[in-house]
Protein backbone atom coordinates (compact mmCIF):
# COMPACT_ATOMS: atom_id res chain seq x y z
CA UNK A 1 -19.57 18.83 -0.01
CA UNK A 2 -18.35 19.64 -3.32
CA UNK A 3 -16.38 17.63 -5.28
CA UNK A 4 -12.51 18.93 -5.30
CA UNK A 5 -10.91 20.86 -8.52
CA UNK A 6 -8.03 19.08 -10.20
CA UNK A 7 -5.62 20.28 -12.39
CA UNK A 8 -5.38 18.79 -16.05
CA UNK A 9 -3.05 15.96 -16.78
CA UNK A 10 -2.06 15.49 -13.24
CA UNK A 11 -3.30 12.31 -12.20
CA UNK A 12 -5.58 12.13 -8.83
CA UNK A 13 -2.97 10.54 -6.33
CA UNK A 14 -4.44 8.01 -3.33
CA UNK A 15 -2.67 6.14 -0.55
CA UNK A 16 -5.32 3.94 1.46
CA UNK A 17 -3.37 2.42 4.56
CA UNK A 18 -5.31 -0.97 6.46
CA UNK A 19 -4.43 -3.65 8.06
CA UNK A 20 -5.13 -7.28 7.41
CA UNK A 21 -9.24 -7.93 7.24
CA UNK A 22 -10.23 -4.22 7.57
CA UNK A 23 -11.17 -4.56 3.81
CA UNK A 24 -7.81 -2.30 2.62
CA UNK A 25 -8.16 -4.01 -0.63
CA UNK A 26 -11.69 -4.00 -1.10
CA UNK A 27 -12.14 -0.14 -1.05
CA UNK A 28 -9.08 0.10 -3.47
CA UNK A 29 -10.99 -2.08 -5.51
CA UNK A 30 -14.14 0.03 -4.90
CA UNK A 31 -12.47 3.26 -6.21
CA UNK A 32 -10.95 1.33 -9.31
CA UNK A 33 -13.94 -0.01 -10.56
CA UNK A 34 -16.15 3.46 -9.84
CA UNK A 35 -13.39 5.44 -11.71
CA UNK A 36 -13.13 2.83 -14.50
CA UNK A 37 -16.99 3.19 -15.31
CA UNK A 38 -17.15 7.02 -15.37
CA UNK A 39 -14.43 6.14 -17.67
CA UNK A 40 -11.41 7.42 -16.06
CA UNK A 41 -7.79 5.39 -16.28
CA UNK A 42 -6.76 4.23 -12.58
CA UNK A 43 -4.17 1.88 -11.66
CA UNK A 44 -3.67 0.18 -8.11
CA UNK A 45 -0.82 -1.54 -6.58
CA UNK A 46 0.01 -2.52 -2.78
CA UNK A 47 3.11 -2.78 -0.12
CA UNK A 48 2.09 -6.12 1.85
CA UNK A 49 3.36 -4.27 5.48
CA UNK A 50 5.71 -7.06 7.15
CA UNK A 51 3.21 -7.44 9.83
CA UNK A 52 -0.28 -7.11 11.23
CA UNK A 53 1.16 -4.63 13.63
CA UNK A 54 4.64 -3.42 12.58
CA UNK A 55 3.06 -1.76 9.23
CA UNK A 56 -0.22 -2.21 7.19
CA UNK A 57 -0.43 -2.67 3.81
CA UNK A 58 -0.21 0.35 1.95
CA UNK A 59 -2.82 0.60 -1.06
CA UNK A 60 -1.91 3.11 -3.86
CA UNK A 61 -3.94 4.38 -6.26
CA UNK A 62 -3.64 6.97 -9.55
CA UNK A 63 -6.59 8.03 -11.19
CA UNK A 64 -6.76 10.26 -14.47
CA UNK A 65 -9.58 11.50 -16.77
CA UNK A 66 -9.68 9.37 -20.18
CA UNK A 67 -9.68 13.18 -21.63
CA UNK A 68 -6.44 13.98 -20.36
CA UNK A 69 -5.08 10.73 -22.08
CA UNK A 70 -6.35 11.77 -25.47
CA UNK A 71 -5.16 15.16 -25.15
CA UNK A 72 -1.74 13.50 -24.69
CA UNK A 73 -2.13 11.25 -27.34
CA UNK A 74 -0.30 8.09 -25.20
CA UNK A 75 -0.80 6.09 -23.02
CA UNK A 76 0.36 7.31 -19.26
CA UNK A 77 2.60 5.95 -17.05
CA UNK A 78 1.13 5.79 -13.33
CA UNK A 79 3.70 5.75 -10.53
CA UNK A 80 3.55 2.33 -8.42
CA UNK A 81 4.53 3.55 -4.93
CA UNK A 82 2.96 6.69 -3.35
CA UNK A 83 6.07 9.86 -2.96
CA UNK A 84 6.28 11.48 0.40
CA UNK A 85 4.80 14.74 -0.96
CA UNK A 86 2.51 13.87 -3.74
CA UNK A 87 -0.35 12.29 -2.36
CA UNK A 88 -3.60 13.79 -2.81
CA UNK A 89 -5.64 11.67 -0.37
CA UNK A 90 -4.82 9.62 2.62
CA UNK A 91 -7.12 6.84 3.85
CA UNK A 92 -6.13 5.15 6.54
CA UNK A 93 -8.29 2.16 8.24
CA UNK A 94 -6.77 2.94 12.10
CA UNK A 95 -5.81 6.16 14.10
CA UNK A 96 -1.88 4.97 14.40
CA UNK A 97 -1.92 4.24 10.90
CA UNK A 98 -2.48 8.05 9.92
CA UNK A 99 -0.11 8.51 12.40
CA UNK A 100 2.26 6.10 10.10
CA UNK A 101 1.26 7.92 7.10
CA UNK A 102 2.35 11.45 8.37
CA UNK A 103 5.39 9.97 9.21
CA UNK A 104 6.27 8.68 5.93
CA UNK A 105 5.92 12.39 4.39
CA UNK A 106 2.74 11.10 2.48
CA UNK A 107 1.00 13.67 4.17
CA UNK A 108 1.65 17.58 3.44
CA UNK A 109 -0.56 20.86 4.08
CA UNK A 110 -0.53 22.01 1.23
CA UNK A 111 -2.60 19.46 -0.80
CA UNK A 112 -3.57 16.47 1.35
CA UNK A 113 -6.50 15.49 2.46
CA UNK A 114 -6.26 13.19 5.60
CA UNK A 115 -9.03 10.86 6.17
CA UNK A 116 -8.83 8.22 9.39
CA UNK A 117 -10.97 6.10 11.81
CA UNK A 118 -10.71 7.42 14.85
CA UNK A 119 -10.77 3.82 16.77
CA UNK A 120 -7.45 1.73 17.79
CA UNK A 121 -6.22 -1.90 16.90
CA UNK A 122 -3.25 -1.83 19.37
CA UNK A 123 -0.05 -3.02 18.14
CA UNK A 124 1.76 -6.19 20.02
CA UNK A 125 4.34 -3.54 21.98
CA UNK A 126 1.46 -1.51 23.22
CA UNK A 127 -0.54 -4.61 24.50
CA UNK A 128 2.74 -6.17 25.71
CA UNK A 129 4.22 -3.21 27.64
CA UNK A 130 4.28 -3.53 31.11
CA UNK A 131 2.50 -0.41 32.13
CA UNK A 132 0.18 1.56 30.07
CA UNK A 133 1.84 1.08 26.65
CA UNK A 134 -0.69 2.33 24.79
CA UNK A 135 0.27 5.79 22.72
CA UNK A 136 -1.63 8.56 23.11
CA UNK A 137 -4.22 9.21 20.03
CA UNK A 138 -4.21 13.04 20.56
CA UNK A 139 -0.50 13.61 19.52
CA UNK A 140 -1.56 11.64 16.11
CA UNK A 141 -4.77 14.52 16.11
CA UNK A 142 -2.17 17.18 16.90
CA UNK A 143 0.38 15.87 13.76
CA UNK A 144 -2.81 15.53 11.69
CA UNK A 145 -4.01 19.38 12.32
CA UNK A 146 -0.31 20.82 11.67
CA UNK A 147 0.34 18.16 8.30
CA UNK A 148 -3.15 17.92 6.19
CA UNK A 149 -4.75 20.18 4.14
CA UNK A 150 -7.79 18.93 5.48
CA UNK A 151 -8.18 16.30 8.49
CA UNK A 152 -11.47 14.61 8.90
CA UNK A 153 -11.40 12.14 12.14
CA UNK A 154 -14.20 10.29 13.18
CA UNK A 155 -15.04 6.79 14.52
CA UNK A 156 -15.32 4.63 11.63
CA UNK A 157 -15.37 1.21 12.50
CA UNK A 158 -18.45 1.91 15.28
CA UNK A 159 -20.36 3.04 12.37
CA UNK A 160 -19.37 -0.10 9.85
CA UNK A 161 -20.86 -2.22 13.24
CA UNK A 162 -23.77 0.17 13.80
CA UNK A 163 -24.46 -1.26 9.85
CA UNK A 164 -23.66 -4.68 10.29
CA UNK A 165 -20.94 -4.46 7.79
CA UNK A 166 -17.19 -4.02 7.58
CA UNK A 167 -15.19 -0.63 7.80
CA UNK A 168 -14.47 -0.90 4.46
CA UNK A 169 -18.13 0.40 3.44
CA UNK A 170 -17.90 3.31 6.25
CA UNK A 171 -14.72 4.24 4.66
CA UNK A 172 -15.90 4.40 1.08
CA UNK A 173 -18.92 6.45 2.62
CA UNK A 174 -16.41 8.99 3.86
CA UNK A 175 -14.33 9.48 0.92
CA UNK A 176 -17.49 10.43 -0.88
CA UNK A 177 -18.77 12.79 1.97
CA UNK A 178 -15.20 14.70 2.07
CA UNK A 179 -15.42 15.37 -1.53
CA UNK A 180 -12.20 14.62 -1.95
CA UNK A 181 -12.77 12.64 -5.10
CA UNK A 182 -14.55 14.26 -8.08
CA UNK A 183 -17.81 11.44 -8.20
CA UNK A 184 -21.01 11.90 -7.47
CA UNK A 185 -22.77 9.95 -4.50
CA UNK A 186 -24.52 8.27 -7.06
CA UNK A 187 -21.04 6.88 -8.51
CA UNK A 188 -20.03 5.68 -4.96
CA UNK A 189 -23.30 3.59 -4.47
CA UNK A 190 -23.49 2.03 -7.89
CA UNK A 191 -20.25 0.66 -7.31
CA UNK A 192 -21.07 -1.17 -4.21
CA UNK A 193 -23.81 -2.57 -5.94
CA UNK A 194 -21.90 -3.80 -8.77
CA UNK A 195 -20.23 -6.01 -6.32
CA UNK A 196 -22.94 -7.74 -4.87
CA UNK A 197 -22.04 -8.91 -1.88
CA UNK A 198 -23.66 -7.74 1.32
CA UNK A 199 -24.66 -4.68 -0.75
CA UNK A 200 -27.54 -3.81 1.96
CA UNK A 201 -25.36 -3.87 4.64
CA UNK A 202 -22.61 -2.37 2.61
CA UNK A 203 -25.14 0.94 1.93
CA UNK A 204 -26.13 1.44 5.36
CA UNK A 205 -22.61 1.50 6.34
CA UNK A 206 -22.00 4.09 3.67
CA UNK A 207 -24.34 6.22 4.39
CA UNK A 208 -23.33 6.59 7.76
CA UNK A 209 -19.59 7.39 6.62
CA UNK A 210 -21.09 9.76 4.16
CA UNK A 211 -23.19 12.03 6.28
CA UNK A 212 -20.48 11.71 9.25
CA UNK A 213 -17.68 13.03 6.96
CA UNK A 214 -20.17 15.59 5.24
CA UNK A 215 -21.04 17.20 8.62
CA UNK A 216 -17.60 16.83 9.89
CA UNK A 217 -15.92 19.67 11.66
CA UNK A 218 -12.27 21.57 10.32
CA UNK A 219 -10.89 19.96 12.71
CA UNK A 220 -11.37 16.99 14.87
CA UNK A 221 -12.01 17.80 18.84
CA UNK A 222 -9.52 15.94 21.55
CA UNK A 223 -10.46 12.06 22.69
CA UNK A 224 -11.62 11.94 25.51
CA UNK A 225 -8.92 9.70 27.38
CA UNK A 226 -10.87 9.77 30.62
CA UNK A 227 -12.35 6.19 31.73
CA UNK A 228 -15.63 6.51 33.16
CA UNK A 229 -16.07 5.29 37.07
CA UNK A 230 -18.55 1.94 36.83
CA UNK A 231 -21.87 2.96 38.51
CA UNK A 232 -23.11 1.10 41.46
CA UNK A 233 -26.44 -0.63 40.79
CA UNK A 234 -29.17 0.04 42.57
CA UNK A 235 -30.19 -3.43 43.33
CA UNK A 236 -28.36 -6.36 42.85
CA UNK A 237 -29.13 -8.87 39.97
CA UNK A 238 -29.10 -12.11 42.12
CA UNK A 239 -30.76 -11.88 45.58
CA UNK A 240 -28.22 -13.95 47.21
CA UNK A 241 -25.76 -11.29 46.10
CA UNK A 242 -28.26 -8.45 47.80
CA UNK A 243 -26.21 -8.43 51.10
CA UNK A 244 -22.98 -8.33 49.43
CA UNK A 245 -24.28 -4.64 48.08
CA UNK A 246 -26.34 -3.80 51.37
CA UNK A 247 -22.81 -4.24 53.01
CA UNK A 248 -21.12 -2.38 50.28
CA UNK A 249 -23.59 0.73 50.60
CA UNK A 250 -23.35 0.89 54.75
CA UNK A 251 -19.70 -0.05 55.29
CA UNK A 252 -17.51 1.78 52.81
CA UNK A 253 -17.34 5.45 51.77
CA UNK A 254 -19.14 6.41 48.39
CA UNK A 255 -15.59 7.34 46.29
CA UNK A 256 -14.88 3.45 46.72
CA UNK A 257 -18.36 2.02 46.57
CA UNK A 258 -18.67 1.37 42.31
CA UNK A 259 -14.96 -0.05 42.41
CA UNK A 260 -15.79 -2.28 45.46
CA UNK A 261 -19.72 -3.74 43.85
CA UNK A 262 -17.06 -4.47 40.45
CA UNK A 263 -14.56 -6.26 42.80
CA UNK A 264 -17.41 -8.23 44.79
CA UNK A 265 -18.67 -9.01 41.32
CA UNK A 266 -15.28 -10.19 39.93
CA UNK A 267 -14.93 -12.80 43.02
CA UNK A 268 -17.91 -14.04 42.29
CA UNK A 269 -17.04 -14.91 38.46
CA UNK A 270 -13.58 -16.26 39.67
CA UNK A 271 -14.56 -18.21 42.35
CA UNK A 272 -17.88 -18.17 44.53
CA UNK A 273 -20.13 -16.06 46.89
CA UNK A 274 -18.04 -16.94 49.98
CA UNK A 275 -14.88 -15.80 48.31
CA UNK A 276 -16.69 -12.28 47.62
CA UNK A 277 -17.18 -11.78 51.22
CA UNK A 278 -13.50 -12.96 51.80
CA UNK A 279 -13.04 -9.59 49.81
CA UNK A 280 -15.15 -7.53 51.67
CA UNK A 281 -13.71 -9.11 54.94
CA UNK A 282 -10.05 -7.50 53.84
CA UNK A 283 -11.66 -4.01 52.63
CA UNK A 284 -13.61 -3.71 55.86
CA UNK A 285 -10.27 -4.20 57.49
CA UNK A 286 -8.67 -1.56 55.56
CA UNK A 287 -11.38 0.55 55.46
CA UNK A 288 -10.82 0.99 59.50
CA UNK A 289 -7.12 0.98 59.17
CA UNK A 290 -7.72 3.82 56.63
CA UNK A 291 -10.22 5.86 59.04
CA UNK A 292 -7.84 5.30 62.08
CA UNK A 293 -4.88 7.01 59.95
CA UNK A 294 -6.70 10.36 58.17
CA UNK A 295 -8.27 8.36 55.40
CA UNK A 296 -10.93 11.01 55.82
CA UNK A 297 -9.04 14.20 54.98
CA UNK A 298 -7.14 12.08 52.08
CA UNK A 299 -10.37 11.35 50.42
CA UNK A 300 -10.04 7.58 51.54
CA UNK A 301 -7.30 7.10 48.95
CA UNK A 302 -6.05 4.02 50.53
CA UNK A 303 -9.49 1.82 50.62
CA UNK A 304 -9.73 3.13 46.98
CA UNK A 305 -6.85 1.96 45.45
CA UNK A 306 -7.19 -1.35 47.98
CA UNK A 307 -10.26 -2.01 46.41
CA UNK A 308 -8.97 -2.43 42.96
CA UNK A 309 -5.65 -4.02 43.28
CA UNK A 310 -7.20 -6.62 46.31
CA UNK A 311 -9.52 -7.92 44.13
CA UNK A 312 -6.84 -8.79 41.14
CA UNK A 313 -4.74 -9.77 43.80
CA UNK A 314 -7.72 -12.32 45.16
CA UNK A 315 -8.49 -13.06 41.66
CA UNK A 316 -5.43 -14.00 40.15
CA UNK A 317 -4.70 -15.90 36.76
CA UNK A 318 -3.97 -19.39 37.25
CA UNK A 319 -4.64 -22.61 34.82
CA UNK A 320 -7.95 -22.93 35.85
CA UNK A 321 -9.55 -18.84 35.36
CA UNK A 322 -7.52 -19.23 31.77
CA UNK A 323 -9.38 -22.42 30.64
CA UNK A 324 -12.82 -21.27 31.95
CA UNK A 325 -12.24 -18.21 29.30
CA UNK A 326 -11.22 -20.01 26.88
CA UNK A 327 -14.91 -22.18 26.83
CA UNK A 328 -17.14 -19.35 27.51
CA UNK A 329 -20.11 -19.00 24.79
CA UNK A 330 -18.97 -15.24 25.05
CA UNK A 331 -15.54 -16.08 23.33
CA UNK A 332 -16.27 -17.84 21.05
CA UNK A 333 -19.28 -15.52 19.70
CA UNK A 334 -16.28 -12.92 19.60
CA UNK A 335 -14.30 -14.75 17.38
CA UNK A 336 -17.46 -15.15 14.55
CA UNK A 337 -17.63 -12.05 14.94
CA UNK A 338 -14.12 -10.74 14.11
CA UNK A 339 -13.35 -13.44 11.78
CA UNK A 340 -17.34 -12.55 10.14
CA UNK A 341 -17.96 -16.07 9.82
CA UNK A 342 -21.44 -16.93 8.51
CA UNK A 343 -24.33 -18.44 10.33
CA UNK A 344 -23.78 -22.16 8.51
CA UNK A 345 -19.97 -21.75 8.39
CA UNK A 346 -17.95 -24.15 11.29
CA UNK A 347 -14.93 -21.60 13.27
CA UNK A 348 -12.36 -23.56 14.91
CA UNK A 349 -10.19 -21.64 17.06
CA UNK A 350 -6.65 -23.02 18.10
CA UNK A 351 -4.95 -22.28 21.06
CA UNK A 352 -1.17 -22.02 21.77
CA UNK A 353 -1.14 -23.60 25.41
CA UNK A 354 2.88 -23.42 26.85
CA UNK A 355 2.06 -24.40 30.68
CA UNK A 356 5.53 -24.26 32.76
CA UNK A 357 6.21 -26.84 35.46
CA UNK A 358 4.99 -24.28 38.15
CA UNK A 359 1.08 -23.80 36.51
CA UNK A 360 0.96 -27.60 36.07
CA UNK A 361 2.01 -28.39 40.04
CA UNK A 362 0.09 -25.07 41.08
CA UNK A 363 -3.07 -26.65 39.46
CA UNK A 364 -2.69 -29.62 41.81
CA UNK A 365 -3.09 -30.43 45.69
CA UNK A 366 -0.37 -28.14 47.66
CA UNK A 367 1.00 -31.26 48.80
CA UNK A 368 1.24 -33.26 46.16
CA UNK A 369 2.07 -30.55 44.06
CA UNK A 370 5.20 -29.26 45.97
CA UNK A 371 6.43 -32.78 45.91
CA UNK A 372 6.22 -32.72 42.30
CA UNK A 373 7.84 -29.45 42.14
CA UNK A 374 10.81 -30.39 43.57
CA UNK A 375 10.94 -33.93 41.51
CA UNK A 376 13.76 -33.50 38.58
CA UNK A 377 12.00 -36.50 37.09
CA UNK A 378 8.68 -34.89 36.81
CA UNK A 379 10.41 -31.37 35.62
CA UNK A 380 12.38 -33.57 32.92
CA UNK A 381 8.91 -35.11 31.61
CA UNK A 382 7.36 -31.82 31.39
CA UNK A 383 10.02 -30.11 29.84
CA UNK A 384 10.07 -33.06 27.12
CA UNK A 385 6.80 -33.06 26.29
CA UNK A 386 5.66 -29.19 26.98
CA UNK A 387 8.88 -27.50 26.49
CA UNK A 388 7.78 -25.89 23.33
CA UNK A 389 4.09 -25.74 23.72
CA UNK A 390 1.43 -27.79 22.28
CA UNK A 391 -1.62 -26.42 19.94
CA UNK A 392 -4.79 -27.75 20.38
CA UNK A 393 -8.39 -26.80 19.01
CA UNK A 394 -10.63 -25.32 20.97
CA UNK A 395 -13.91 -25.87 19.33
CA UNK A 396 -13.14 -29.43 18.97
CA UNK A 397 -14.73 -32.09 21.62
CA UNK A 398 -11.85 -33.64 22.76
CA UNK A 399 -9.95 -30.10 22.67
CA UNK A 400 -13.50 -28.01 24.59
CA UNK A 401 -13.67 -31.21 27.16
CA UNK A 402 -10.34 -30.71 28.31
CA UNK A 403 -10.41 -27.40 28.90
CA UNK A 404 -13.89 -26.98 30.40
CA UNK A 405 -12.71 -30.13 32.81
CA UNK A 406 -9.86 -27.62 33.91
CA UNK A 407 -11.82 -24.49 34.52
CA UNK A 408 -14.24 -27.12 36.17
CA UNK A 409 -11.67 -27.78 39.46
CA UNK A 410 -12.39 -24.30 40.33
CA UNK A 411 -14.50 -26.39 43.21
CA UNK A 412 -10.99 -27.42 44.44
CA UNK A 413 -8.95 -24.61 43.85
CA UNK A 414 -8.37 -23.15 47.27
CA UNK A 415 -6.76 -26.50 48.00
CA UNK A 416 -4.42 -26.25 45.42
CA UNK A 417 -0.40 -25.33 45.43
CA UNK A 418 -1.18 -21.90 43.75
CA UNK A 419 -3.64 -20.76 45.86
CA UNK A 420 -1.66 -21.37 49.11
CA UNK A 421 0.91 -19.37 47.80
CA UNK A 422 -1.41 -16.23 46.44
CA UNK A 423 -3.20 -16.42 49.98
CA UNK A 424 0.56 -16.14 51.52
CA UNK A 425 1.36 -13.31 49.17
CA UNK A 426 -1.77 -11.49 50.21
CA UNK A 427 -1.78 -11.67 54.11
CA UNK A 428 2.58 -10.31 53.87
CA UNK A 429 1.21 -7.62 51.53
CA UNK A 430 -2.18 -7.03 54.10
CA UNK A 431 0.43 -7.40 56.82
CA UNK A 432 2.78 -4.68 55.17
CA UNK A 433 -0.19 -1.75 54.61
CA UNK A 434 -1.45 -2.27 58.41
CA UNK A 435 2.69 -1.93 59.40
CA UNK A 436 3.02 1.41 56.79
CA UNK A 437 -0.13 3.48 57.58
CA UNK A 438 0.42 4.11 60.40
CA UNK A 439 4.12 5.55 60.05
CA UNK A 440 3.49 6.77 56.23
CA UNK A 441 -0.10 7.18 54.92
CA UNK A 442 1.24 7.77 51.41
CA UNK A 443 3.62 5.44 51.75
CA UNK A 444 0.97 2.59 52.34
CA UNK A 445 -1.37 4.20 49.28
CA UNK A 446 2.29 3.77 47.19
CA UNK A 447 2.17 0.10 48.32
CA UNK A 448 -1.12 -0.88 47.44
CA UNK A 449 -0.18 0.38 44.05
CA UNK A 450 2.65 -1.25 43.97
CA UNK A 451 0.61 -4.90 43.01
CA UNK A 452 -0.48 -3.21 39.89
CA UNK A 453 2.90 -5.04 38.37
CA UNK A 454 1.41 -8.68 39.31
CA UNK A 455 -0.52 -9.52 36.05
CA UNK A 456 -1.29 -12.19 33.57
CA UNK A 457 0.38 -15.80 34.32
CA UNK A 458 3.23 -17.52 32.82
CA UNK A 459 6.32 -15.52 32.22
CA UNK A 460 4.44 -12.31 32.32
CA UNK A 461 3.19 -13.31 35.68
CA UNK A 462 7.26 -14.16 36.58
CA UNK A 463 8.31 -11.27 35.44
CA UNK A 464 5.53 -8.87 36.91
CA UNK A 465 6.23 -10.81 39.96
CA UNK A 466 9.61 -10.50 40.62
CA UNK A 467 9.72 -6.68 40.11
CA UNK A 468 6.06 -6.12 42.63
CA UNK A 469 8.52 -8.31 44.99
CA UNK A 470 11.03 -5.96 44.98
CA UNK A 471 9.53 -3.02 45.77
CA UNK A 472 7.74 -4.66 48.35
CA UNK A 473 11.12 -5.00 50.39
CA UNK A 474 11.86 -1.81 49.09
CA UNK A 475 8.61 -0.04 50.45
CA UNK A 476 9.99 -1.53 54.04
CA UNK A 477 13.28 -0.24 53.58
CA UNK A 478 12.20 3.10 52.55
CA UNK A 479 9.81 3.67 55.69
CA UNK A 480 10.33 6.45 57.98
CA UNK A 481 12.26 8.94 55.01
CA UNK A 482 10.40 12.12 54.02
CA UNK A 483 10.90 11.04 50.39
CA UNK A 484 9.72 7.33 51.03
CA UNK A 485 6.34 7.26 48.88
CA UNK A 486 7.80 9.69 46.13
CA UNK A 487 10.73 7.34 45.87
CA UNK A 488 8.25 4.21 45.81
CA UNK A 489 6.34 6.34 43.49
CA UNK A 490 9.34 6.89 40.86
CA UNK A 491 10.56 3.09 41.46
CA UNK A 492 7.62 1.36 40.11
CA UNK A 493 7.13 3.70 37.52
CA UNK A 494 10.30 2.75 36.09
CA UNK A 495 9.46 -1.12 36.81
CA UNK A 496 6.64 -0.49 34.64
CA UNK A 497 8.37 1.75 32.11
CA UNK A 498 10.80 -0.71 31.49
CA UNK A 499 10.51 -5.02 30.54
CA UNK A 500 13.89 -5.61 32.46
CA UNK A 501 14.43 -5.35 36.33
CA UNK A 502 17.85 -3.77 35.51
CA UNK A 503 16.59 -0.08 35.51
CA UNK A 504 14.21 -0.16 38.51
CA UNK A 505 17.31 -1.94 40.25
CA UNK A 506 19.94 0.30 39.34
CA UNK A 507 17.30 3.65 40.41
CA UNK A 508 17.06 1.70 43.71
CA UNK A 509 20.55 1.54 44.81
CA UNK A 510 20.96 5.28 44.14
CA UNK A 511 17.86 6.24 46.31
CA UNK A 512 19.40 3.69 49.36
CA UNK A 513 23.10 4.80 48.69
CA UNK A 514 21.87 8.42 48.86
C-alpha cells in the first residue's frame, strides 16, 4: 500500500478515539515519536471522554514536514481539538466508537480515511437494557461506507490477543498497512522498538495489523449477527453424565437436542446430577404435551424454546450461584488478564456486595427464613448495616473464605426460602403451558417465552420479575382470542423494550378494553 500524497503546508490531521486501557495514548505517542525522528513537527493533545462508556478519550494529532516549516519561515500553530471536517485519519479502538466519530462530523468522504476494530466493548445501557440492548454493528458499517473516503474494518483486538499484546500494537500495524501515513514500515517498527517494552510481543501484533489492513477489502463485508446452535457431543465427558445424553438422544427431537445437552449441563454446574434429571423429567413432560398438540408440524417449537428458558428458570441466580462465581479460578484468571497483570504482580479484586433483606432470608431454611422475613427487627438490622452495600476483597482470605463458604451451602439449597419459592414459580408456570396448549399452541410457545424477562437477582431480578408476572396473568386472560399469542407477543416485547412496567401496562389495558 502506498503511502498517501499530501499537499504542502497543510499539516497531516489525526483523531485516534479509545477507551480507557486500550492503549489510546500509547499509539498517539507511537506516531509522535516516529514522526519526530523522520524529523517532522507533530503535536498531540487529548479530550479525557466523561466516561468509560458515555465517550472515549479522543486523541488528536497534527503532523507537518520540518520542510514546510522552513519554507514558512515560523514556527506553526497546530490546532488542539480535531474540526468536524478536517480530519485526515480516524482511528478508533472500538466499532461504536467509529460510530461516535462519524457522528461528530470528524469523518467526511471526501478525505478521510476511517480505520476501526471491528470487536465491541458494550456500553453500561446496552448491557443494562432489559432485552437485547445491544446496537446493531452493521448500521455503524453502513455510516462508515456512505462517510469515509476509505473504511478499513477488521477485528483488531483478536489479533493484539492472537500476539499476546495489547490493541494498541494491532492498531499501529494497521495505520501503517492502510498507508494512510507517509512512513515507511521500517519507521513504524523502529518506533516500537524505541520504546522497549514488550517490543516482541508488540511486533507480532503489528504485523498482524499490517498485513490485515494491507490485504483489506474497499469495503468491509456485513457481521455476521447469527449465533451458532451449540453442537451436541458425541459422548459425554463424565460417564455418570452418559445417561443424561443417552436419554437426551432417544427422548427428544434433534432441533432441541444441543439446547437440551447445554441445559442438562448447566444443572449440573448449578446444582447436581439429580437436579439435571429433574430437568429432563419437565422436558420429557413437555415434550409429550408438545407431540399430543401438533408439535410435529410446528417443528417442536414449544420443547425448543422450553428447553432454554426451563433450565434458567431451574437455574436461577440466588446468593449462593453469585458467590460460587465470584471464587472460581476461571474469574479470577480473567481479571489478570484484562487488567495484564504480570506473573509476580498480586491482583486484588473488590466486590460491591448490596444483598436486600429477601437474598439474605432466601439464603436460609424456608422456615426460619420466612420468619425472619416478616421480623421488622431483623429488616431494621439489615437495612442499618447493608442498606448501602458493603465492599469487600475478593482475593483476600478472610474476603475468598466467605464467599466460597456461601457458594459452599449449595448442599442445602433446595431447603432454603428461595428455592421453595422458584420451585412454586415453576410448577404455576408448568401448570399454565399444559392448561394453554391445548386451547392455543402459539399461545403456550408465547408463554414459555415469556420467562425470558426473569434474569439476574437483586433489583434486576424484582424488576424482571414483576413484569414476567404480569404477563403470566395476562397470557390466561388472553386465552381463547384469535389475537392471543400476537398480543402476548407485542406485550413482552414492550416489557423488554422498556425499564418501567408503565408501557407494557398501559399496551395491556388497550388490548383487554378492545
Amino acid at each position: 500500500m502506498k503511502p498517501v500524497p499530501m499537499q504542502q503546508g497543510n499539516p497531516i490531521k489525526i483523531a485516534i478515539l479509545a477507551m480507557g486501557g486500550q492503549g489510546g495514548g500509547v499509539l498517539a505517542d507511537w506516531i509522535v515519536d516516529m514522526a519526530e525522528h523522520a524529523g517532522w513537527w507533530a503535536q498531540t493533545t487529548s479530550v479525557p471522554g466523561v466516561a468509560q462508556r458515555t465517550g472515549a478519550t479522543i486523541y488528536y494529532l497534527e503532523l507537518l514536514p520540518e520542510s514546510d516549516v522552513q519554507r514558512a519561515g515560523r514556527q506553526p500553530a497546530l490546532a488542539l481539538m480535531p474540526t468536524p471536517g478536517d480530519v485526515d485519519l480516524v482511528v478508533a479502538a472500538e466499532l461504536m466508537e467509529g460510530g461516535r466519530a462519524i457522528q461528530r462530523g470528524l469523518v467526511t468522504p471526501e478525505r478521510t480515511v476511517l480505520l476501526t476494530s471491528s470487536h465491541r466493548s458494550y456500553a453500561v445501557s446496552e448491557k443494562s437494557a432489559p432485552g437485547n440492548g445491544i446496537a446493531d454493528p452493521n448500521k455503524v458499517l453502513e455510516a462508515g461506507r456512505a462517510a469515509a473516503k476509505r473504511f478499513l474494518c477488521f477485528d483488531l483486538q483478536a489479533l493484539a490477543d492472537r500476539a499476546g499484546s495489547v490493541i494498541s500494537a494491532s492498531l499501529f500495524g494497521a495505520v501503517a498497512g492502510s498507508g494512510a501515513l507517509p512512513f515507511a514500515r521500517e519507521d513504524f517498527e523502529a518506533t516500537v522498538r524505541r520504546a522497549g517494552l514488550g517490543v516482541d510481543a508488540s511486533l507480532r501484533a503489528f504485523a498482524l495489523g499490517f498485513e490485515s489492513a494491507a490485504q483489506a477489502p474497499a469495503q468491509p463485508a456485513p457481521i455476521d449477527l447469527e449465533r451458532p446452535v451449540p453442537a451436541l457431543p458425541d459422548v459425554a465427558a463424565n460417564p455418570r453424565t452418559q445417561a443424561l445424553l443417552d436419554a437426551i438422544k432417544r427422548d427428544f427431537p434433534a432441533c432441541a437436542q444441543p439446547m437440551l445437552a447445554v441445559g442438562a449441563r448447566r444443572q449440573i454446574e448449578f446444582q447436581d446430577l439429580a437436579y439435571a434429571r429433574d430437568y429432563l423429567r419437565h422436558m420429557k413432560a413437555i415434550r409429550d404435551l408438545d407431540a399430543a398438540h401438533g408439535g410435529e408440524g410446528q417443528q417442536w417449537a414449544l420443547t425448543c424454546a422450553a428447553a432454554r428458558y426451563v433450565a434458567t428458570a431451574m437455574a436461577y441466580d440466588d446468593v449462593i450461584r453469585v458467590a460460587d462465581l465470584k471464587t472460581r479460578g476461571t474469574r479470577f484468571d480473567r481479571v489478570r488478564e484484562e487488567v495484564g497483570a504480570r506473573p509476580d504482580q498480586l491482583v486484588y479484586t473488590t466486590e460491591f456486595m448490596h444483598p436486600r433483606l429477601e437474598e439474605i432470608c432466601g439464603t436460609l431454611p424456608a422456615g426460619l427464613g420466612r420468619w425472619l422475613e416478616g421480623s421488622k427487627a431483623f429488616g431494621g438490622f439489615v437495612a442499618r448495616r447493608l442498606g448501602h452495600g458493603r465492599r469487600m476483597q475478593s482475593g483476600t482470605l478472610g474476603g475468598f473464605l466467605m464467599l466460597y463458604a456461601l457458594a459452599g451451602m449449595r448442599r442445602f439449597r433446595r431447603g432454603t426460602l428461595r428455592h421453595q419459592a422458584e420451585a412454586a414459580g415453576l410448577r404455576q408456570w408448568l401448570d399454565l403451558i399444559a392448561k394453554l396448549a391445548p386451547r392455543d399452541y402459539a399461545l403456550a410457545v408465547e408463554a414459555v417465552n415469556c420467562r425470558r424477562l426473569v434474569k439476574g437477582y437483586s433489583d434486576t431480578h424484582v424488576r424482571g420479575g414483576g413484569k414476567y408476572r404480569q404477563l403470566i396473568a395476562a397470557a390466561e386472560q388472553l386465552a381463547g382470542r384469535p389475537d392471543a399469542a400476537a398480543t402476548l407477543r407485542a406485550l413482552r416485547d414492550t416489557a423488554l423494550a422498556n425499564e418501567k412496567c408503565g408501557p407494557m401496562e398501559r399496551q395491556l389495558a388497550e388490548k383487554l378494553a378492545a
